[in-house]
C-alpha atoms as a PDB file:
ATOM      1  CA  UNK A   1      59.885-110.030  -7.298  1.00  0.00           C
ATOM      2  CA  UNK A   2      58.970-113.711  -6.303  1.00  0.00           C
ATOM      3  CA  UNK A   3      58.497-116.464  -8.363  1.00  0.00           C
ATOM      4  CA  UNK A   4      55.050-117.503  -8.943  1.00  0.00           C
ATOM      5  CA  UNK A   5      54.130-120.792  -7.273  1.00  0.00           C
ATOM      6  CA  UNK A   6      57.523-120.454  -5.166  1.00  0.00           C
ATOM      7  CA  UNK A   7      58.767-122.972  -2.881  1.00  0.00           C
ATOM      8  CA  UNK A   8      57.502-126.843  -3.107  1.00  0.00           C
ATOM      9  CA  UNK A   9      54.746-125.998  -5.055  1.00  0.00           C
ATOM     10  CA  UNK A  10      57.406-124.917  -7.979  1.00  0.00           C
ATOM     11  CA  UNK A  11      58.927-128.951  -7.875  1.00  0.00           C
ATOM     12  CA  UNK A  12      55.390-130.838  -7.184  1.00  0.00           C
ATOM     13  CA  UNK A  13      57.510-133.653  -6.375  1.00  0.00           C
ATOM     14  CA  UNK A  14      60.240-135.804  -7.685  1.00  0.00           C
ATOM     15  CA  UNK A  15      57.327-136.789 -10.599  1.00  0.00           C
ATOM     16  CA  UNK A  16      56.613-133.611 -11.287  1.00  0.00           C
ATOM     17  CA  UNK A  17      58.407-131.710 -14.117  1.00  0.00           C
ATOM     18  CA  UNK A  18      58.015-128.505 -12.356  1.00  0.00           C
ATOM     19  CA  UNK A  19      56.240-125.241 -13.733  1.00  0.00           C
ATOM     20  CA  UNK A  20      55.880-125.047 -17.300  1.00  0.00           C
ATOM     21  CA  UNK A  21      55.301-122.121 -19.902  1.00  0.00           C
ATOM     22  CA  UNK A  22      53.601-124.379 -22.441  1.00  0.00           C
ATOM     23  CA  UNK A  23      51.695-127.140 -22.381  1.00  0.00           C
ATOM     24  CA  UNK A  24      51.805-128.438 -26.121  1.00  0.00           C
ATOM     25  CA  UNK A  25      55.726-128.506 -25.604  1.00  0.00           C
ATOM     26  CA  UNK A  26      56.937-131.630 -27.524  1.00  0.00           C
ATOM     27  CA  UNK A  27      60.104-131.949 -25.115  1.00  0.00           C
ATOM     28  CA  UNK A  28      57.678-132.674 -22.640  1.00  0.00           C
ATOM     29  CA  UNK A  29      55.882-136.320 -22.156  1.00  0.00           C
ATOM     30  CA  UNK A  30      52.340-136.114 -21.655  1.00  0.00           C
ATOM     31  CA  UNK A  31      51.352-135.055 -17.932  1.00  0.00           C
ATOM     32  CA  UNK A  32      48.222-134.995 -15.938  1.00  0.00           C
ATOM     33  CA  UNK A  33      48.322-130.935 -15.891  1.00  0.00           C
ATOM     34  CA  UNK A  34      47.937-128.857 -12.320  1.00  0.00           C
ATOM     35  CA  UNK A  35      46.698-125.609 -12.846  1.00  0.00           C
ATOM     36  CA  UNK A  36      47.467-124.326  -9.623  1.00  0.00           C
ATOM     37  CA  UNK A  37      46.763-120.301  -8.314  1.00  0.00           C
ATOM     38  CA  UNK A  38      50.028-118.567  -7.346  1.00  0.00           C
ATOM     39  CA  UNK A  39      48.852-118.611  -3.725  1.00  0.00           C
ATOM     40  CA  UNK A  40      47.200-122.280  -3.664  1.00  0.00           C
ATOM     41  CA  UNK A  41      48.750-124.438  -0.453  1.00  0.00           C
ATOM     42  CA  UNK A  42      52.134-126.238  -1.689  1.00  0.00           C
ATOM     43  CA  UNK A  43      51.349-128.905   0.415  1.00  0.00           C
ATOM     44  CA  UNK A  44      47.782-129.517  -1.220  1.00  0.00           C
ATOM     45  CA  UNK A  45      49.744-129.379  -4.531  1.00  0.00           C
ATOM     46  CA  UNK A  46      52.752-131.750  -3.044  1.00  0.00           C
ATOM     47  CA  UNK A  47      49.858-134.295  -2.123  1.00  0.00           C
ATOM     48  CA  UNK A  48      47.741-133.999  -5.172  1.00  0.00           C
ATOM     49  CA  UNK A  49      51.199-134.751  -7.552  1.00  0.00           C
ATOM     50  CA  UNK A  50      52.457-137.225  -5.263  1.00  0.00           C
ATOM     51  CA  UNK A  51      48.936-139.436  -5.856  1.00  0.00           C
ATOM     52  CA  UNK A  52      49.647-139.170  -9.363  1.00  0.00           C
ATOM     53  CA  UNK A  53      53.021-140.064  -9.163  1.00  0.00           C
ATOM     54  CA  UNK A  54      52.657-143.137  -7.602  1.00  0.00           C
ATOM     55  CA  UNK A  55      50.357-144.225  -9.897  1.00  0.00           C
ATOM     56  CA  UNK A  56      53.168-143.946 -12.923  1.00  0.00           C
ATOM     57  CA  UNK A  57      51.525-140.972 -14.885  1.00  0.00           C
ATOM     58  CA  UNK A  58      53.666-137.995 -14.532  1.00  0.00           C
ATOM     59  CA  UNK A  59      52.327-134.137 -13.670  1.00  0.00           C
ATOM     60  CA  UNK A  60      53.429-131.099 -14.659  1.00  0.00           C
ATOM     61  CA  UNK A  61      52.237-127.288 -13.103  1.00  0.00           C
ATOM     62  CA  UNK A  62      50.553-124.968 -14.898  1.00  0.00           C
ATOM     63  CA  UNK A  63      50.000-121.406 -13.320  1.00  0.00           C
ATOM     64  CA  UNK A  64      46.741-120.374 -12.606  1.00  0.00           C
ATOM     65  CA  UNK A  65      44.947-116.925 -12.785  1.00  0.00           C
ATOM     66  CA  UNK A  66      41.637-118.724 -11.888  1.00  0.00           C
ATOM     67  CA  UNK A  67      41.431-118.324  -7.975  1.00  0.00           C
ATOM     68  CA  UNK A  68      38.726-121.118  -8.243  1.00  0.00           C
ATOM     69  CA  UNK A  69      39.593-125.028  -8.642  1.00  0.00           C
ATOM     70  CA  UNK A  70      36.878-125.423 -11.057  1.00  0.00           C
ATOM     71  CA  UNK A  71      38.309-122.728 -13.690  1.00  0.00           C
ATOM     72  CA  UNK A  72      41.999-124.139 -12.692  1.00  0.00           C
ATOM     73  CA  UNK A  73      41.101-127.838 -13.662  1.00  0.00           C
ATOM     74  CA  UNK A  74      38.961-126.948 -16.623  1.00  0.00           C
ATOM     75  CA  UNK A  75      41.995-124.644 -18.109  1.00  0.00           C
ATOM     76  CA  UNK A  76      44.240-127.454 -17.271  1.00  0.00           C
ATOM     77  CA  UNK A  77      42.347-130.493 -18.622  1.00  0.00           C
ATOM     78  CA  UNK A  78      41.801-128.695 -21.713  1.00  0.00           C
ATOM     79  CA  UNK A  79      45.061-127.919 -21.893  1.00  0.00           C
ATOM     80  CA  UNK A  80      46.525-131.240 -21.240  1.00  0.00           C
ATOM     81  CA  UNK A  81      47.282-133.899 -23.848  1.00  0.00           C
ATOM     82  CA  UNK A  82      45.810-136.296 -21.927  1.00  0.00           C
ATOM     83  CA  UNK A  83      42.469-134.224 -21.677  1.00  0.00           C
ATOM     84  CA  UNK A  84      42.998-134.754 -17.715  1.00  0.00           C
ATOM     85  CA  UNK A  85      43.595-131.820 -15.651  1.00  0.00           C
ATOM     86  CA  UNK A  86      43.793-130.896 -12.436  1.00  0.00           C
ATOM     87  CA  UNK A  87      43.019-127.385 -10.169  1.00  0.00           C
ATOM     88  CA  UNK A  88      43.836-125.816  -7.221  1.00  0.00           C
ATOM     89  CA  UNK A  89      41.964-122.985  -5.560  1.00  0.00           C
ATOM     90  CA  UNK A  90      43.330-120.003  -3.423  1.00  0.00           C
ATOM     91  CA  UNK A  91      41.671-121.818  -0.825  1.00  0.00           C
ATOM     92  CA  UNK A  92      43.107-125.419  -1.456  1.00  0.00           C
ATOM     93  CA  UNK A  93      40.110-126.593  -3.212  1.00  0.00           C
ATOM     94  CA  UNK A  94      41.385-129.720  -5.728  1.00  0.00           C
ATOM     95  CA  UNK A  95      39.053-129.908  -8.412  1.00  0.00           C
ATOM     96  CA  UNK A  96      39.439-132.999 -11.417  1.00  0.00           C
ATOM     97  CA  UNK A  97      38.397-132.648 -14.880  1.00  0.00           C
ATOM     98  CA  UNK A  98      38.172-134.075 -17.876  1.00  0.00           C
ATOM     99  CA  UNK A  99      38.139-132.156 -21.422  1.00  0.00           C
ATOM    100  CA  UNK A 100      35.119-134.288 -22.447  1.00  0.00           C
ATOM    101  CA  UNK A 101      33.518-133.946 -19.684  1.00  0.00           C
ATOM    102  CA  UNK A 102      31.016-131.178 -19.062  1.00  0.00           C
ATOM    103  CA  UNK A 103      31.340-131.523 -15.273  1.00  0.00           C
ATOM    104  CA  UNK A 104      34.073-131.603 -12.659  1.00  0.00           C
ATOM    105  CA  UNK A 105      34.803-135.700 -11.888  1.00  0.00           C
ATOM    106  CA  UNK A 106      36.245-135.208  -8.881  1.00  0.00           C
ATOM    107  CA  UNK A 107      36.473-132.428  -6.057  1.00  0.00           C
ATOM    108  CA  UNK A 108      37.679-132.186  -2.625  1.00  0.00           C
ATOM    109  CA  UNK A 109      36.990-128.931  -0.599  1.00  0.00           C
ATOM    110  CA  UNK A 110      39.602-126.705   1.086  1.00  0.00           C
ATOM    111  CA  UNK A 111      40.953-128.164   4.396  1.00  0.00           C
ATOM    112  CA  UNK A 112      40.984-131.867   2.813  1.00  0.00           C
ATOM    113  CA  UNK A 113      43.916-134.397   4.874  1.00  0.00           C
ATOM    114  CA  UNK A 114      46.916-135.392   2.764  1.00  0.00           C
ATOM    115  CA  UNK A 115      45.391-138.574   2.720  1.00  0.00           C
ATOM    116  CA  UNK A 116      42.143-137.337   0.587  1.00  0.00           C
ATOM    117  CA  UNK A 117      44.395-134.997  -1.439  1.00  0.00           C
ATOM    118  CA  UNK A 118      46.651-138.065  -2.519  1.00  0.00           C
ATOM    119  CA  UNK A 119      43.542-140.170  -3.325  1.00  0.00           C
ATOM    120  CA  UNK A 120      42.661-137.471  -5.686  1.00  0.00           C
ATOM    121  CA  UNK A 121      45.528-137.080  -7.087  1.00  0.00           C
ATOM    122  CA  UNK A 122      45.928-141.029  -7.897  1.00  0.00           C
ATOM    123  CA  UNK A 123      42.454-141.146  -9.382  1.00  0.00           C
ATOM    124  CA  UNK A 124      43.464-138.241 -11.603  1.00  0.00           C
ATOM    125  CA  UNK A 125      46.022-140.553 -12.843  1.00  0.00           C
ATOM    126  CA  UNK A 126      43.953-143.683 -13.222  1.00  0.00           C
ATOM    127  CA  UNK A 127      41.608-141.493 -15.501  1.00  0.00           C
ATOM    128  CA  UNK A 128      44.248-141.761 -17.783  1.00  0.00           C
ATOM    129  CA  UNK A 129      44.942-144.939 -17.517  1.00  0.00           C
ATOM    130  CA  UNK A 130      41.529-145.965 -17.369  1.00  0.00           C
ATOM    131  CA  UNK A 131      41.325-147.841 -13.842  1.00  0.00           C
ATOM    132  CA  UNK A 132      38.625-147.562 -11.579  1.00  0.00           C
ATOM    133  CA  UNK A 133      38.550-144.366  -9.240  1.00  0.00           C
ATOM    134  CA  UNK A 134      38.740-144.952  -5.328  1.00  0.00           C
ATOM    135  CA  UNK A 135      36.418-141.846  -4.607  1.00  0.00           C
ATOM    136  CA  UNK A 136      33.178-140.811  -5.255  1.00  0.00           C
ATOM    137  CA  UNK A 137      32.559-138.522  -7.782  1.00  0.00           C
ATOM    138  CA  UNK A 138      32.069-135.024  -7.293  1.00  0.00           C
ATOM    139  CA  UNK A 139      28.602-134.061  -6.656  1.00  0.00           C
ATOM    140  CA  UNK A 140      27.415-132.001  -9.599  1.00  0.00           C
END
């Protein structure tokens, strides 16, 4: 049997901790959480950590049975202990929530460049921190 989100999608990135079980593990800092579908694109994922990464707030991955990104990001952000999460669809959809907020802040369809998918992944990140975002938000 494979491992669920095998491959790069398993690591995230060097800023990633990797999959995890839990999400209120106290061993682990607080992360911008990826809910991501066992069969979601690792290089959407790779992208989407890397944004956050380089904008100091760690990620971790949180496996998915939500095919959507919607479902992923909501699980995720409510899941997270920094009420941000992120999800990614089946079909590489990347859709940002927050636990407060009733509607997705951010989305990107399937197909986005690495370019977008980094973006997203660094506004995720300045959510927390509480930065100004460099996209639009999602429509909604």
């Amino acid at each position: 049997m494979s491992s669920p989100l095998s491959g790069v999608a398993a690591s995230g990135g060097p800023g990633c901790h990797g999959r995890i079980d839990r999400a209120d593990d106290p061993a682990l800092p607080p992360a911008v959480l990826v809910a991501v579908h066992d069969d979601a694109p690792d290089g959407v994922v790779r992208e989407v950590c890397a944004g956050a990464e380089e904008q100091g707030i760690p990620t971790a991955l949180l496996g998915s049975v939500a095919p959507g990104a919607d479902a992923a990001g909501r699980h995720a952000a409510s899941e997270s202990r920094l009420e941000v999460g992120v999800g990614v669809g089946v079909d590489g959809a990347v859709v940002v929530r927050h636990a407060l907020v009733s509607d997705a802040v951010l989305g990107l369809a399937a197909g986005a460049s690495a370019a977008a998918l980094r973006v997203l992944g660094a506004d995720a990140a300045r959510i927390v921190a509480g930065l100004p975002l460099r996209t639009l938000p999602a429509a909604g």
